[in-house]
PDB file of N, CA and C in Angstrom:
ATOM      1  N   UNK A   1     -29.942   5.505  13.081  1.00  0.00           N
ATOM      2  CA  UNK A   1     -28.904   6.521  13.093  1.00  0.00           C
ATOM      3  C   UNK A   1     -29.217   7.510  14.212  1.00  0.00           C
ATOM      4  N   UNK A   2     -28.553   7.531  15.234  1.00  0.00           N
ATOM      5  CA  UNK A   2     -28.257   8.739  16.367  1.00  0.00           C
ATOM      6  C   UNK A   2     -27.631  10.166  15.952  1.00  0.00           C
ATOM      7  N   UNK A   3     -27.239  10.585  14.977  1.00  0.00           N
ATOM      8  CA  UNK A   3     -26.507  11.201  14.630  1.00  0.00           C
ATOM      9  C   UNK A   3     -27.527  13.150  14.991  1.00  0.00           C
ATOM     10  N   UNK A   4     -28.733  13.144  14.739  1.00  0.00           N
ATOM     11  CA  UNK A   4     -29.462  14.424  14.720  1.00  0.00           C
ATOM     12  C   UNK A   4     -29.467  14.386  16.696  1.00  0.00           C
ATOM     13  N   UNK A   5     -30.091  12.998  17.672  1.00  0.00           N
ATOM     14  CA  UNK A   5     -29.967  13.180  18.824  1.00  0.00           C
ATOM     15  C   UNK A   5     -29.114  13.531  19.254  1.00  0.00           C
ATOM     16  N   UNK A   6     -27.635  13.067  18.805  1.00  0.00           N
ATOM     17  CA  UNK A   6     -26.593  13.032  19.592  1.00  0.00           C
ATOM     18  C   UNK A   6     -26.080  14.743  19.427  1.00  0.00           C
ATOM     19  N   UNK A   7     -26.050  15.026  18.099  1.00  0.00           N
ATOM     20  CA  UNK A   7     -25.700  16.685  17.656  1.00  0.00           C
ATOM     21  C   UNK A   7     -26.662  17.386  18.182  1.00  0.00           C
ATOM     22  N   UNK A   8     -28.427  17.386  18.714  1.00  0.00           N
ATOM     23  CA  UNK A   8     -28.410  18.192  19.268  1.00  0.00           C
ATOM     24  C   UNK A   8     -28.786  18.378  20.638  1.00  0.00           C
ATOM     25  N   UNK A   9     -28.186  16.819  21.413  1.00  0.00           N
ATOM     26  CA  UNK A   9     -27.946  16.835  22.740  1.00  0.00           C
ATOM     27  C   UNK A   9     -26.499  17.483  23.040  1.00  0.00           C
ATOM     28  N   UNK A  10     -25.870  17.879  21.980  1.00  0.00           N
ATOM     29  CA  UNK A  10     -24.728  18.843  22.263  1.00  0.00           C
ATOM     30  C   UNK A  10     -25.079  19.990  22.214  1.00  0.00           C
ATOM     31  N   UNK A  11     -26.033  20.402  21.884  1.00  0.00           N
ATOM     32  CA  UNK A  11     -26.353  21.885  21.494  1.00  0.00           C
ATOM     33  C   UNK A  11     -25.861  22.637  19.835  1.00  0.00           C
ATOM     34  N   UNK A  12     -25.623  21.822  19.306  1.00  0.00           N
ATOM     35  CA  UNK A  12     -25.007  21.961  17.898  1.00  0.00           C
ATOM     36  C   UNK A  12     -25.645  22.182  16.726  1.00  0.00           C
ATOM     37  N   UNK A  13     -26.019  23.321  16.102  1.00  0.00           N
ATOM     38  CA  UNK A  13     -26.371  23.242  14.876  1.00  0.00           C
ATOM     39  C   UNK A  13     -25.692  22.473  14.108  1.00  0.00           C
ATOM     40  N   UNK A  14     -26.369  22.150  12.794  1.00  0.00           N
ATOM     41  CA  UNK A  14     -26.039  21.260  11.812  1.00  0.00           C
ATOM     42  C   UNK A  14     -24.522  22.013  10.900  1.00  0.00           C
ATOM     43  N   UNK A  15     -24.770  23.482  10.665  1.00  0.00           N
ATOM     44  CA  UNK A  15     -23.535  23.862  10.556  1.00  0.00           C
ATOM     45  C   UNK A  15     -22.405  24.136  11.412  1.00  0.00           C
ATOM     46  N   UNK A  16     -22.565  24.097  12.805  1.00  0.00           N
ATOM     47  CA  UNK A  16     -21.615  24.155  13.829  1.00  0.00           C
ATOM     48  C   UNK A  16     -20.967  22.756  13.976  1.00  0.00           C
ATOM     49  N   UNK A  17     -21.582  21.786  13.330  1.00  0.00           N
ATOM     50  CA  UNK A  17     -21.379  20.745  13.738  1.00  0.00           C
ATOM     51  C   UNK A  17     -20.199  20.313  12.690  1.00  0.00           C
ATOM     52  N   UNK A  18     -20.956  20.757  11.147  1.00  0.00           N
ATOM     53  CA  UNK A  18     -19.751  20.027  10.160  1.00  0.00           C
ATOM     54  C   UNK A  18     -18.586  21.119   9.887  1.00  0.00           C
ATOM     55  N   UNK A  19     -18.612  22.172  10.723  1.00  0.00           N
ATOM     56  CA  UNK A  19     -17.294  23.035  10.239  1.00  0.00           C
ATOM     57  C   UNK A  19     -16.384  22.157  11.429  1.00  0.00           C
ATOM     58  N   UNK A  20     -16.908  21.289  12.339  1.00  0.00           N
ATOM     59  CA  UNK A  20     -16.315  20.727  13.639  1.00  0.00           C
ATOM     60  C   UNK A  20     -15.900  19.300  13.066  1.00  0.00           C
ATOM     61  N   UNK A  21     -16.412  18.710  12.201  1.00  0.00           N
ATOM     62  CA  UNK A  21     -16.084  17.954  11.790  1.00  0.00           C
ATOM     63  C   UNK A  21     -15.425  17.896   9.976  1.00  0.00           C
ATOM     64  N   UNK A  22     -15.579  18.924   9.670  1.00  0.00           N
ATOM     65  CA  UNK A  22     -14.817  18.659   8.287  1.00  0.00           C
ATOM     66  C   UNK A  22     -15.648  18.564   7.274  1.00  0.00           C
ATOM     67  N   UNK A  23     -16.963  18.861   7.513  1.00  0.00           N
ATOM     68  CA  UNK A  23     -17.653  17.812   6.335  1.00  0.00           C
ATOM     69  C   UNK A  23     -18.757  18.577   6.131  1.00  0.00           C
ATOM     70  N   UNK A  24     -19.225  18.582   4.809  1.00  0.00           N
ATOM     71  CA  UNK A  24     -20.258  19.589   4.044  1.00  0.00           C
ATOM     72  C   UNK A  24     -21.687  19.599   4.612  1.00  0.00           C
ATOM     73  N   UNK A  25     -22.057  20.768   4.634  1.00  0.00           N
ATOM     74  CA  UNK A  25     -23.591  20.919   5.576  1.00  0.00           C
ATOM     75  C   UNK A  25     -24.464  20.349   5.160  1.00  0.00           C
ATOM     76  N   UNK A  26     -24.803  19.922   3.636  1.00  0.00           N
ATOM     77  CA  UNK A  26     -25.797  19.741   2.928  1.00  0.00           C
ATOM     78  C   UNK A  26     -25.662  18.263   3.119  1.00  0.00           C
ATOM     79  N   UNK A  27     -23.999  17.707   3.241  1.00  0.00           N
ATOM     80  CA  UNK A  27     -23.851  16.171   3.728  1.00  0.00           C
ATOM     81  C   UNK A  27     -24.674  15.800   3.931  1.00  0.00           C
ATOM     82  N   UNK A  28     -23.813  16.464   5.941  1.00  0.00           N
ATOM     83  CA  UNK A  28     -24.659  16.081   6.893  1.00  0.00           C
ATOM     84  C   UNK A  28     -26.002  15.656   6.983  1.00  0.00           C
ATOM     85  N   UNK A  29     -27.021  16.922   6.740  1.00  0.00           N
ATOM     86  CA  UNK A  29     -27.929  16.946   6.785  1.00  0.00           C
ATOM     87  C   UNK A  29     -28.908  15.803   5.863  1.00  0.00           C
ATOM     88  N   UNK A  30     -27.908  15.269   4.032  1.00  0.00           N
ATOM     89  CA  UNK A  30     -28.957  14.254   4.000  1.00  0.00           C
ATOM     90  C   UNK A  30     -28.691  12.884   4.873  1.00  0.00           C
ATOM     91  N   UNK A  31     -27.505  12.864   5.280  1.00  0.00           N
ATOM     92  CA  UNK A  31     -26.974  11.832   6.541  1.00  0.00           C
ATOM     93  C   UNK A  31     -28.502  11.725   7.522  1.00  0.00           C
ATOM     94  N   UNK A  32     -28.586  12.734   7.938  1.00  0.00           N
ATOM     95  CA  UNK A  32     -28.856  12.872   9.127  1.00  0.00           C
ATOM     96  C   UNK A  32     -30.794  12.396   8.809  1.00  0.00           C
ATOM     97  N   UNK A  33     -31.220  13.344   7.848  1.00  0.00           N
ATOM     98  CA  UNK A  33     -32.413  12.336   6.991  1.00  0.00           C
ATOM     99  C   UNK A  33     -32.810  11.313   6.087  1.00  0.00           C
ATOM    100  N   UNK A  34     -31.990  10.393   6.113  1.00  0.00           N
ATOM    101  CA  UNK A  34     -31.581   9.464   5.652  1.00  0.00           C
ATOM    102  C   UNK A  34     -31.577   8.901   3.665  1.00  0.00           C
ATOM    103  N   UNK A  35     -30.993  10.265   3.280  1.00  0.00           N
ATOM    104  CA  UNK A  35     -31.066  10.202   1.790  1.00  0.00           C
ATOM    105  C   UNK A  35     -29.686  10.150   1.201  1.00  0.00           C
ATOM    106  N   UNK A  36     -28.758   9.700   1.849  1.00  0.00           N
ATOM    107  CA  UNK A  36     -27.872   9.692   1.955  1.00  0.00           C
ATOM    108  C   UNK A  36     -26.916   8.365   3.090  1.00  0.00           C
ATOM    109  N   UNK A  37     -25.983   7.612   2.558  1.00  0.00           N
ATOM    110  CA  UNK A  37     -25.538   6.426   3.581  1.00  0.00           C
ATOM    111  C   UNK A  37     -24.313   7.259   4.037  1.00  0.00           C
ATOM    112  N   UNK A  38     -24.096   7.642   4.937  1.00  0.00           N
ATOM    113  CA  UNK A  38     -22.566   7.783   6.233  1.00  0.00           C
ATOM    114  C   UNK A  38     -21.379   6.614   5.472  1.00  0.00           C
ATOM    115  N   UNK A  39     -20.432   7.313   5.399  1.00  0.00           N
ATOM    116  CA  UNK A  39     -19.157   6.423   4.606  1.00  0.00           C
ATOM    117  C   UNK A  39     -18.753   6.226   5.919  1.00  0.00           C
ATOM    118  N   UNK A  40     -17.680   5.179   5.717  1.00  0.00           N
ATOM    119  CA  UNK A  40     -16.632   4.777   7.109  1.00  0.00           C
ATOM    120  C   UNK A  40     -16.043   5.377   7.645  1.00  0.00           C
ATOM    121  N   UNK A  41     -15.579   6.446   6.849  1.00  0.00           N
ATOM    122  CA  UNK A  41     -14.335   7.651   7.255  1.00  0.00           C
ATOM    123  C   UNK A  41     -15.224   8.834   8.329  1.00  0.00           C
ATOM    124  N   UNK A  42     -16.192   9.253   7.638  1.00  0.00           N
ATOM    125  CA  UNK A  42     -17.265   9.958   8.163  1.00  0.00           C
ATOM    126  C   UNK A  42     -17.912   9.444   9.716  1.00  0.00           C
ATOM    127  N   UNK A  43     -18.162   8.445   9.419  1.00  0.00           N
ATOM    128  CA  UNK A  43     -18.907   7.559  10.530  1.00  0.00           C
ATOM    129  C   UNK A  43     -17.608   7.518  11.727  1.00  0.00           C
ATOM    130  N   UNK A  44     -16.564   6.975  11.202  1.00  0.00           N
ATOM    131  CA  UNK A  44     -15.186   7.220  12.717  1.00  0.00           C
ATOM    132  C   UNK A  44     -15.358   8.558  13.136  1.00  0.00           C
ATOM    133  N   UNK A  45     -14.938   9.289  12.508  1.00  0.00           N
ATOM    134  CA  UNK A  45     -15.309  10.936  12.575  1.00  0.00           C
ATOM    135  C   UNK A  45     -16.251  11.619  14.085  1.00  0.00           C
ATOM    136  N   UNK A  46     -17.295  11.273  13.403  1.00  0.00           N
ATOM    137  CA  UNK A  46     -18.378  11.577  14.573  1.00  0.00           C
ATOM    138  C   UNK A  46     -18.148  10.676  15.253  1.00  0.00           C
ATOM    139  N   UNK A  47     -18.335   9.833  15.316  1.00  0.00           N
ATOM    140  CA  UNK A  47     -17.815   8.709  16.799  1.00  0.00           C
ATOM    141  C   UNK A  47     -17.097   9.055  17.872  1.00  0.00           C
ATOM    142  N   UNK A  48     -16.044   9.504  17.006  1.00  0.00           N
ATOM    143  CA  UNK A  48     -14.820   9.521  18.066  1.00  0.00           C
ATOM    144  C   UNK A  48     -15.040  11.404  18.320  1.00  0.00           C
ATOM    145  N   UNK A  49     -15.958  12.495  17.521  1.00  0.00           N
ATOM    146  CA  UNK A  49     -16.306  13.641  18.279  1.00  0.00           C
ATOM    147  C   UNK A  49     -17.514  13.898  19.268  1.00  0.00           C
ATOM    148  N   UNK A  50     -17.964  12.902  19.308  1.00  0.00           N
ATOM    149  CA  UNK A  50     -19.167  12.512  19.936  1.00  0.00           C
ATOM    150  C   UNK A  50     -18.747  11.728  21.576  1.00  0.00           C
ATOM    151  N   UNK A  51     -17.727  10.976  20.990  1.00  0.00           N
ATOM    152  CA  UNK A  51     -16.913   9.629  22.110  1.00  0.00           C
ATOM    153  C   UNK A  51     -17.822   8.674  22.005  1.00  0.00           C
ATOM    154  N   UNK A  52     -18.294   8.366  21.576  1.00  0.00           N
ATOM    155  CA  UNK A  52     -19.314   6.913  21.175  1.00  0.00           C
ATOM    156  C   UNK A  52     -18.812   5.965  20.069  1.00  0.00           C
ATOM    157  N   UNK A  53     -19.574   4.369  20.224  1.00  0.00           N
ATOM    158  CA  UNK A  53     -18.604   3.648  19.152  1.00  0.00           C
ATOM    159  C   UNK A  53     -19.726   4.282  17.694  1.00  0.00           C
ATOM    160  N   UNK A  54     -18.976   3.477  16.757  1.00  0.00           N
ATOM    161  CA  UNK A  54     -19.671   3.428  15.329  1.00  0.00           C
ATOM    162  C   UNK A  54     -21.119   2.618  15.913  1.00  0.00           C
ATOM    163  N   UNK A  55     -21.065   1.795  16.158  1.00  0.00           N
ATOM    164  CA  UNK A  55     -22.018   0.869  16.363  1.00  0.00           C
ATOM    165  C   UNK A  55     -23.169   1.772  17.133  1.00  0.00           C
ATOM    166  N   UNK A  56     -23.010   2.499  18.365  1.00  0.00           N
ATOM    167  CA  UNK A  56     -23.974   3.687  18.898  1.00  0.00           C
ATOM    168  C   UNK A  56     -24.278   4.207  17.685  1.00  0.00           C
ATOM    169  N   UNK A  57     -23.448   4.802  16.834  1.00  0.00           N
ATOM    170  CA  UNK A  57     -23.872   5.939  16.369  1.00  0.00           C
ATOM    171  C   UNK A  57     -24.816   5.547  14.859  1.00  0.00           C
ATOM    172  N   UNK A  58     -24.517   4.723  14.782  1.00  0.00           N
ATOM    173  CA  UNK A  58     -25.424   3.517  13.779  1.00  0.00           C
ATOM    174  C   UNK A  58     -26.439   3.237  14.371  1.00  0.00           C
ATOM    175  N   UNK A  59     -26.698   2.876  15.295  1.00  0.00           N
ATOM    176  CA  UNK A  59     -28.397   2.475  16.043  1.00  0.00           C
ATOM    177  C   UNK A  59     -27.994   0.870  15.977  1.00  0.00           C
ATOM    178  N   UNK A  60     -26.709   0.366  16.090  1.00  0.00           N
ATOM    179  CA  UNK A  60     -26.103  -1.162  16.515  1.00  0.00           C
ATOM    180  C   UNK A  60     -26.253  -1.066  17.970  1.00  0.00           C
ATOM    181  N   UNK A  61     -26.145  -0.607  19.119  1.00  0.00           N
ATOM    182  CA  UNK A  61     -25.822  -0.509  20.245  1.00  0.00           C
ATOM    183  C   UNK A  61     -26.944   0.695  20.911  1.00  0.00           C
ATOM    184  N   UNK A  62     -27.268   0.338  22.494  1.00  0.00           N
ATOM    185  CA  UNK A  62     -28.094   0.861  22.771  1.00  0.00           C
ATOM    186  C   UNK A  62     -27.320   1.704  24.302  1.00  0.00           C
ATOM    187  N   UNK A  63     -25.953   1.496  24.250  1.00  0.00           N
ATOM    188  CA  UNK A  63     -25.295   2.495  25.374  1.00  0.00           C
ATOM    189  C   UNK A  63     -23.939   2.467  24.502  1.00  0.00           C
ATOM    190  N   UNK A  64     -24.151   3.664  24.855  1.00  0.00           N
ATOM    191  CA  UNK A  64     -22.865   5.126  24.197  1.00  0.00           C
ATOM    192  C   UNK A  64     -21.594   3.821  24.645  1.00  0.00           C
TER     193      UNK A  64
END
């Protein structure tokens, strides 16, 4: 999962990030430490705010 690199190669806190995306801080964050699985809806989400596929943002793919 790319999801902590990619948010803070934007410069994005974890709450700057999910008021940007819709989605609860505490989510994120077990998303992001992996206590928690990314749903489909979620996963398009950041993808497409990021501009990367699902597959990048999954750790499927090794260019954005």
């Amino acid at each position: 999962m790319r999801l902590k690199e990619l948010r803070k190669a934007k410069g994005l806190t974890l709450r700057e990030l999910s008021d940007e995306v819709g989605s609860s801080f505490g989510g994120l964050g077990n998303i992001e430490n992996g206590r928690r699985n990314l749903s489909l809806s979620l996963a398009v989400k950041l993808a497409d705010y990021f501009d990367v596929s699902v597959d990048y943002l999954i750790g499927h793919e090794k260019n954005a």
